[in-house]
PDB file of N, CA and C in Angstrom:
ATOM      1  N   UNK A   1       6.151 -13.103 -52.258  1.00  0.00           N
ATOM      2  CA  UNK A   1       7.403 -13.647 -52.723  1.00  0.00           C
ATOM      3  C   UNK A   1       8.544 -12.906 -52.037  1.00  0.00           C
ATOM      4  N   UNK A   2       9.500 -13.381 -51.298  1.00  0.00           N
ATOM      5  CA  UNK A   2      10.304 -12.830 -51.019  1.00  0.00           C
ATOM      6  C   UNK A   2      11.447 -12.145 -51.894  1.00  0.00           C
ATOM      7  N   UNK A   3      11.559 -10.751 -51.409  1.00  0.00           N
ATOM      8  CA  UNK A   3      12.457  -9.744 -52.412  1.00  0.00           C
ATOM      9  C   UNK A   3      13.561  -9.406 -51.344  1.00  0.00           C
ATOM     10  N   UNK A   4      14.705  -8.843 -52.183  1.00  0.00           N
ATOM     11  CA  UNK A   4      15.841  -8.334 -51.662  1.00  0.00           C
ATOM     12  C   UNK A   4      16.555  -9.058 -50.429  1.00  0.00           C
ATOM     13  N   UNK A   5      16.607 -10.239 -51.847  1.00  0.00           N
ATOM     14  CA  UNK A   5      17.612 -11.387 -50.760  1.00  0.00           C
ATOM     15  C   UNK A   5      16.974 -12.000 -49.170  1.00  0.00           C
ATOM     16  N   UNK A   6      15.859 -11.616 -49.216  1.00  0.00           N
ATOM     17  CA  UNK A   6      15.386 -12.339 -48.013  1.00  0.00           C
ATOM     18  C   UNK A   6      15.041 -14.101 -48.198  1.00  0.00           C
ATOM     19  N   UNK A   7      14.967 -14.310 -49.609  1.00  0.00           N
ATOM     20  CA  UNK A   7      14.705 -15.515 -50.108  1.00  0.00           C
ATOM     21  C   UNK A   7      15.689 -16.565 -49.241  1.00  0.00           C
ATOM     22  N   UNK A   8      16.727 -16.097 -48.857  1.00  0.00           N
ATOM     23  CA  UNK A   8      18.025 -16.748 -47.997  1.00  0.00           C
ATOM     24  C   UNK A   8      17.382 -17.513 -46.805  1.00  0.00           C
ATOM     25  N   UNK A   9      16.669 -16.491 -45.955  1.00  0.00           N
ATOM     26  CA  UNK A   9      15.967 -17.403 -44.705  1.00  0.00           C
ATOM     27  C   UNK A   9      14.627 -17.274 -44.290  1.00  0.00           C
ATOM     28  N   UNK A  10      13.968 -17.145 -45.413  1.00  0.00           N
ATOM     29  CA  UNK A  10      12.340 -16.815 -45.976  1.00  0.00           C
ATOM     30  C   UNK A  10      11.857 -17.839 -46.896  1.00  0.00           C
ATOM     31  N   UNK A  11      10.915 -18.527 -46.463  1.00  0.00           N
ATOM     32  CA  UNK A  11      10.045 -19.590 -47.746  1.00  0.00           C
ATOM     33  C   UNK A  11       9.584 -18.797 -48.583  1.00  0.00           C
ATOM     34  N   UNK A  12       9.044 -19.045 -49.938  1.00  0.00           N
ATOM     35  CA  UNK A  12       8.583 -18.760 -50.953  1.00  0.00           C
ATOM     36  C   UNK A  12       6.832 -19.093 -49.956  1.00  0.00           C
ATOM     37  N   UNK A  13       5.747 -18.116 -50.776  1.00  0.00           N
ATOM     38  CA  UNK A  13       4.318 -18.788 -50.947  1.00  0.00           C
ATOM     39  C   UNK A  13       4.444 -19.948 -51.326  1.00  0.00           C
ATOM     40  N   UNK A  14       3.032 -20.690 -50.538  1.00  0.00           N
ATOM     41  CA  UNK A  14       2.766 -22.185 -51.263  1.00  0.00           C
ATOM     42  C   UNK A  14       1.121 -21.896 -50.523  1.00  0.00           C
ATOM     43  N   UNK A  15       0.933 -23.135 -51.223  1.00  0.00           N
ATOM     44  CA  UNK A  15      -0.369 -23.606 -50.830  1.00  0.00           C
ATOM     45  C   UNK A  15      -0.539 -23.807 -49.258  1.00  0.00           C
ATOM     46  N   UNK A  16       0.412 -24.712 -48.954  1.00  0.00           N
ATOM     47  CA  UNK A  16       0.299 -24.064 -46.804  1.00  0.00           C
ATOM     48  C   UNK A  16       0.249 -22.867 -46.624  1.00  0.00           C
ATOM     49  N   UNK A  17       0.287 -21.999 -46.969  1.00  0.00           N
ATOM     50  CA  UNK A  17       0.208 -20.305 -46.904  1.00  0.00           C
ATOM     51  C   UNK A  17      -1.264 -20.305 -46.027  1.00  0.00           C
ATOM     52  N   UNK A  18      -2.100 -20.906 -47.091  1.00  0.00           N
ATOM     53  CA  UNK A  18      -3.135 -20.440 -46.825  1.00  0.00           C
ATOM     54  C   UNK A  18      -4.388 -21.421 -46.051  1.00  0.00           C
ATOM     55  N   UNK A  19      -3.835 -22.362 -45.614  1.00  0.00           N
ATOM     56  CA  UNK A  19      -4.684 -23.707 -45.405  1.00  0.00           C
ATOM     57  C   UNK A  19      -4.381 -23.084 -43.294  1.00  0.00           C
ATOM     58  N   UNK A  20      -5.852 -23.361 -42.709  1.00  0.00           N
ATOM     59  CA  UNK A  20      -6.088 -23.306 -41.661  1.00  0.00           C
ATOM     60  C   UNK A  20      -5.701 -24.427 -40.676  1.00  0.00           C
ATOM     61  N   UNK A  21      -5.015 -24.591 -39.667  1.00  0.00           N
ATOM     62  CA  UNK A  21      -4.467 -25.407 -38.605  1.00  0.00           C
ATOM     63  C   UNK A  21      -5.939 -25.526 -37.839  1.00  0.00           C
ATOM     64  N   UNK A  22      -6.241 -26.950 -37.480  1.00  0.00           N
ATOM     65  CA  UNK A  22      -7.170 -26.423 -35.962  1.00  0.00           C
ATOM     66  C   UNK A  22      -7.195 -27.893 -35.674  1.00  0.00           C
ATOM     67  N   UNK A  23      -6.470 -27.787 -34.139  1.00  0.00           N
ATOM     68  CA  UNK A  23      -6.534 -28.741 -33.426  1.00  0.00           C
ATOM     69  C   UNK A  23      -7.779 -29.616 -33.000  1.00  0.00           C
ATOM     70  N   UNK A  24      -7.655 -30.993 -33.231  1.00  0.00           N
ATOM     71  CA  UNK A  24      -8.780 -31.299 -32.632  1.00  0.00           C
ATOM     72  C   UNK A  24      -8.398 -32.738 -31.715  1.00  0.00           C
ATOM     73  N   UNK A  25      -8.772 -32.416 -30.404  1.00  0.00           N
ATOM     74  CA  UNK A  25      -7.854 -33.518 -29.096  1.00  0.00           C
ATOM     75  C   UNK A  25      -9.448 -34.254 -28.409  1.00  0.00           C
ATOM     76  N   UNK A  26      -8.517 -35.114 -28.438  1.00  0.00           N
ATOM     77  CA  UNK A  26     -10.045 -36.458 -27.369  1.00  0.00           C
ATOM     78  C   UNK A  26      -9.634 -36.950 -26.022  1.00  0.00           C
ATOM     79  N   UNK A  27     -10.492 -36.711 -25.066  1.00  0.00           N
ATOM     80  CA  UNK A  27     -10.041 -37.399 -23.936  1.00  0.00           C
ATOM     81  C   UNK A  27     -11.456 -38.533 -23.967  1.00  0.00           C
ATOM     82  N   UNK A  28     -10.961 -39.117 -22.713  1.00  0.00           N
ATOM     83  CA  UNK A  28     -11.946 -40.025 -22.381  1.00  0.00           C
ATOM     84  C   UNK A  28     -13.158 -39.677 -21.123  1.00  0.00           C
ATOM     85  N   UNK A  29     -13.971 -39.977 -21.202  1.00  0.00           N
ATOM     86  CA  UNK A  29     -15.121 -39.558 -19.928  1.00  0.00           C
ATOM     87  C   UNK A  29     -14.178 -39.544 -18.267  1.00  0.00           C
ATOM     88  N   UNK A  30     -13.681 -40.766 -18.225  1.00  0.00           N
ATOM     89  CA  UNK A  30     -13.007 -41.085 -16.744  1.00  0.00           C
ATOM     90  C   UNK A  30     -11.908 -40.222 -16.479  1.00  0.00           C
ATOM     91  N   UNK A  31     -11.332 -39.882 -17.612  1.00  0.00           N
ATOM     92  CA  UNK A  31     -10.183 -39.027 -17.504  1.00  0.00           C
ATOM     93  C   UNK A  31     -10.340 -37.471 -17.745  1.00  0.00           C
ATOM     94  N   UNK A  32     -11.498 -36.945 -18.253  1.00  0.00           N
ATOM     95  CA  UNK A  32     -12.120 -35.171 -18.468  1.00  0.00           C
ATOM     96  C   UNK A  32     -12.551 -35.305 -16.889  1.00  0.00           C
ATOM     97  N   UNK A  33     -13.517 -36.706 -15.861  1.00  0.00           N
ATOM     98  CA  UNK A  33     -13.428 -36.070 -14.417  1.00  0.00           C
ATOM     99  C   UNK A  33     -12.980 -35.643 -13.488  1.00  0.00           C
ATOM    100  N   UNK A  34     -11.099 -36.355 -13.965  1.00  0.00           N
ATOM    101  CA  UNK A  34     -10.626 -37.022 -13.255  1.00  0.00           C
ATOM    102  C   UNK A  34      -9.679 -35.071 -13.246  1.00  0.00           C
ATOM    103  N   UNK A  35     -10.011 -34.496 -14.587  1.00  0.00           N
ATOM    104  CA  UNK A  35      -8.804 -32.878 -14.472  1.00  0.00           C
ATOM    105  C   UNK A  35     -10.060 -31.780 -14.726  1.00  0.00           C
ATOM    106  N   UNK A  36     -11.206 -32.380 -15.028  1.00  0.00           N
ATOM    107  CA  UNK A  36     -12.336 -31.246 -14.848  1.00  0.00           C
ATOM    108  C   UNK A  36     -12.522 -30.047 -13.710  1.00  0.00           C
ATOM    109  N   UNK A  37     -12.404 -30.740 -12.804  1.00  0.00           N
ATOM    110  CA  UNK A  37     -12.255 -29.763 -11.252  1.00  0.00           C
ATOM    111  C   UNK A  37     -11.078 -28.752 -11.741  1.00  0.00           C
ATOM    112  N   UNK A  38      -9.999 -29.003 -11.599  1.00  0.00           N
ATOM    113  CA  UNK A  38      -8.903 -28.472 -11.768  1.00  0.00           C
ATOM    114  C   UNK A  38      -8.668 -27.386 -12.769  1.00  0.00           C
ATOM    115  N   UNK A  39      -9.545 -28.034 -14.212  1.00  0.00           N
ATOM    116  CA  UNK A  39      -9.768 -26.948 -15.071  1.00  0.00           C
ATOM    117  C   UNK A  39     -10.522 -25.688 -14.781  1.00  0.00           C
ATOM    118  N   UNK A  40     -11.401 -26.424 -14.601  1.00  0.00           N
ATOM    119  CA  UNK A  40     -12.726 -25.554 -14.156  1.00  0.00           C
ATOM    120  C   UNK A  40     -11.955 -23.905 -13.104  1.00  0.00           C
ATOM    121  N   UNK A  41     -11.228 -24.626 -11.826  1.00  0.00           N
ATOM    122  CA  UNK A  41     -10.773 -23.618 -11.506  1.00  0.00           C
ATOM    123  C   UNK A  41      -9.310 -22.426 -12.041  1.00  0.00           C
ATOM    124  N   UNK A  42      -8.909 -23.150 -12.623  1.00  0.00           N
ATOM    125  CA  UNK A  42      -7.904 -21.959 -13.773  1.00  0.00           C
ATOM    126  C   UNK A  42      -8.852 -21.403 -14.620  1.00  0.00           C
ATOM    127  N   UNK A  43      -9.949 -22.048 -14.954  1.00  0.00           N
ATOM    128  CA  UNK A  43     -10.713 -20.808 -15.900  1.00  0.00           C
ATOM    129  C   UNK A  43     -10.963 -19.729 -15.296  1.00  0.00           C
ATOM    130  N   UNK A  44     -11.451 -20.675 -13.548  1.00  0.00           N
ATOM    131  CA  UNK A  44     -11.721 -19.083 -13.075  1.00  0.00           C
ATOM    132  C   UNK A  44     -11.079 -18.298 -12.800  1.00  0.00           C
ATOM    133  N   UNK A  45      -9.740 -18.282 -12.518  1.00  0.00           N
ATOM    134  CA  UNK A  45      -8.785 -17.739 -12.531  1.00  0.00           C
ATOM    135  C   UNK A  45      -8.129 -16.611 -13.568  1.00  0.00           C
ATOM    136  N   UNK A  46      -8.310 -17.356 -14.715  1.00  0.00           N
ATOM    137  CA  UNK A  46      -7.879 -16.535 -15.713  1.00  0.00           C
ATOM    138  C   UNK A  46      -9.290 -15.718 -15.821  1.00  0.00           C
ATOM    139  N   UNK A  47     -10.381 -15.471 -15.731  1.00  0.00           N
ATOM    140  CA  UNK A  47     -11.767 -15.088 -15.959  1.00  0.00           C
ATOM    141  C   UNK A  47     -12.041 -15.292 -17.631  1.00  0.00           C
ATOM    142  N   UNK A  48     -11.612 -16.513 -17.765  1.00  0.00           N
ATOM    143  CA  UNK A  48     -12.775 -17.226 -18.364  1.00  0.00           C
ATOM    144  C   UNK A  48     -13.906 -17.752 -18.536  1.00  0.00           C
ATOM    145  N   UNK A  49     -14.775 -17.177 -18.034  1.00  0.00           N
ATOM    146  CA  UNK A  49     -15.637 -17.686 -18.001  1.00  0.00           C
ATOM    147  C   UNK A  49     -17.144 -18.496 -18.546  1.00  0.00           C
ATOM    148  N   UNK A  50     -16.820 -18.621 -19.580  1.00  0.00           N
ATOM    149  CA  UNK A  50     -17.674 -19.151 -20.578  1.00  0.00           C
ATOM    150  C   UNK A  50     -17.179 -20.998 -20.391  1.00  0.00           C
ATOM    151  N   UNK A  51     -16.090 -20.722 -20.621  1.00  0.00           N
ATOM    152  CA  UNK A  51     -15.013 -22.126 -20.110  1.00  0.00           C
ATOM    153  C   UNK A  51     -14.911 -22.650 -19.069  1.00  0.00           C
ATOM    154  N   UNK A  52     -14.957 -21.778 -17.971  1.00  0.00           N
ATOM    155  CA  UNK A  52     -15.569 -22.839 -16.508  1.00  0.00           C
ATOM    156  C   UNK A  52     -16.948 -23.022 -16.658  1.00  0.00           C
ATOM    157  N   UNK A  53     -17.628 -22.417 -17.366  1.00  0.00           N
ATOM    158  CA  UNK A  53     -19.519 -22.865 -16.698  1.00  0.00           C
ATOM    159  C   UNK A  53     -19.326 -23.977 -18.284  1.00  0.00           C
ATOM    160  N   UNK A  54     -18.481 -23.803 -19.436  1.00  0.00           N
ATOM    161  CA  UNK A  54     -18.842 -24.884 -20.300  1.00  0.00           C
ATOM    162  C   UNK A  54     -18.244 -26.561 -19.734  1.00  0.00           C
ATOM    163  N   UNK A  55     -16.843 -26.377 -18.838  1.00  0.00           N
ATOM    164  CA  UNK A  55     -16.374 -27.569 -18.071  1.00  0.00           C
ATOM    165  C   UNK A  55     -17.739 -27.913 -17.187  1.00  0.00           C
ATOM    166  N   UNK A  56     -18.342 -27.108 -16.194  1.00  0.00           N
ATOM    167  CA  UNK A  56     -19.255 -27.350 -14.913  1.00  0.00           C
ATOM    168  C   UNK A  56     -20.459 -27.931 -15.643  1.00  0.00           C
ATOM    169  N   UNK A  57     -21.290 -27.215 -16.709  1.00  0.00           N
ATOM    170  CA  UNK A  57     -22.087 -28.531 -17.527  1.00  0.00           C
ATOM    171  C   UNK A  57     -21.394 -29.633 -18.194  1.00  0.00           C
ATOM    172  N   UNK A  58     -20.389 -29.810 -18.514  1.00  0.00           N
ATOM    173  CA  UNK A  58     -20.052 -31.104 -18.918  1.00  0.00           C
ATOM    174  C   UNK A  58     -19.365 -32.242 -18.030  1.00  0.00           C
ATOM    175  N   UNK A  59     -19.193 -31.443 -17.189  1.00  0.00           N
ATOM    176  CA  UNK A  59     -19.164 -32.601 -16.042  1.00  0.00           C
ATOM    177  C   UNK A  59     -20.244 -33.060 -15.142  1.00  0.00           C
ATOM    178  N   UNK A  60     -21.472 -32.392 -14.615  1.00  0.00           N
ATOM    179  CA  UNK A  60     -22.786 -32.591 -14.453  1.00  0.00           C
ATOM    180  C   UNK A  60     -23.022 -33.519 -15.435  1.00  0.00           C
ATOM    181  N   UNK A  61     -23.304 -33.530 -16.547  1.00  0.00           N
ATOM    182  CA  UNK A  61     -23.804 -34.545 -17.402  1.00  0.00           C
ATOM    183  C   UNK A  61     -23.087 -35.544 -17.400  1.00  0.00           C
ATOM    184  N   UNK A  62     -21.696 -35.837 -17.723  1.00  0.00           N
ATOM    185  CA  UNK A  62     -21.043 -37.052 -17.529  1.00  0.00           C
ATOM    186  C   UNK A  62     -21.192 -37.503 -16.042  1.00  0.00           C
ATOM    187  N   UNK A  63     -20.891 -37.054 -15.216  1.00  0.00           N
ATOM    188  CA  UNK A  63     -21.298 -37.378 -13.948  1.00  0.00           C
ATOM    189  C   UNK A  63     -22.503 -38.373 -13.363  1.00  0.00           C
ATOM    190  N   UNK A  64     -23.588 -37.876 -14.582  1.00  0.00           N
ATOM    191  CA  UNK A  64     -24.781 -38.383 -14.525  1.00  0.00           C
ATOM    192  C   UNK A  64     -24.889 -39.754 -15.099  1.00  0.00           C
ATOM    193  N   UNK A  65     -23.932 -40.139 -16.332  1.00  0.00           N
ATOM    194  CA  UNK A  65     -24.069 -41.328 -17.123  1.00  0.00           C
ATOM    195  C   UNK A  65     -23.635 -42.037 -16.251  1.00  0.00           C
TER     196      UNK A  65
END
């Protein structure tokens, strides 16, 4: 609860307090090939790497359908 006048430009607790955000986004097959490459190499970049080899199997497989 906000004390000592911070209430001014401070929310009170609520129930959003505590409720978790998590994005969840859809592309389409033609369009994950079409920026897959591209991803793939900023992962490697940043050394992500769990995230480029998880893009490089999922484009092998779509590739395949």
């Amino acid at each position: 609860m906000p004390t000592n006048g911070s209430a001014k430009y401070s929310s009170s607790v609520s129930s959003r307090t505590f409720l978790k955000s998590i994005p969840v986004l859809s592309i389409n097959k033609k369009r994950f090939l079409e920026i897959s490459e591209d991803a793939e190499k900023l992962a490697s970049l940043e050394s992500l790497d769990a995230h480029q080899e998880a893009l490089s199997i999922r484009r092998e497989k779509f590739s395949m359908e």
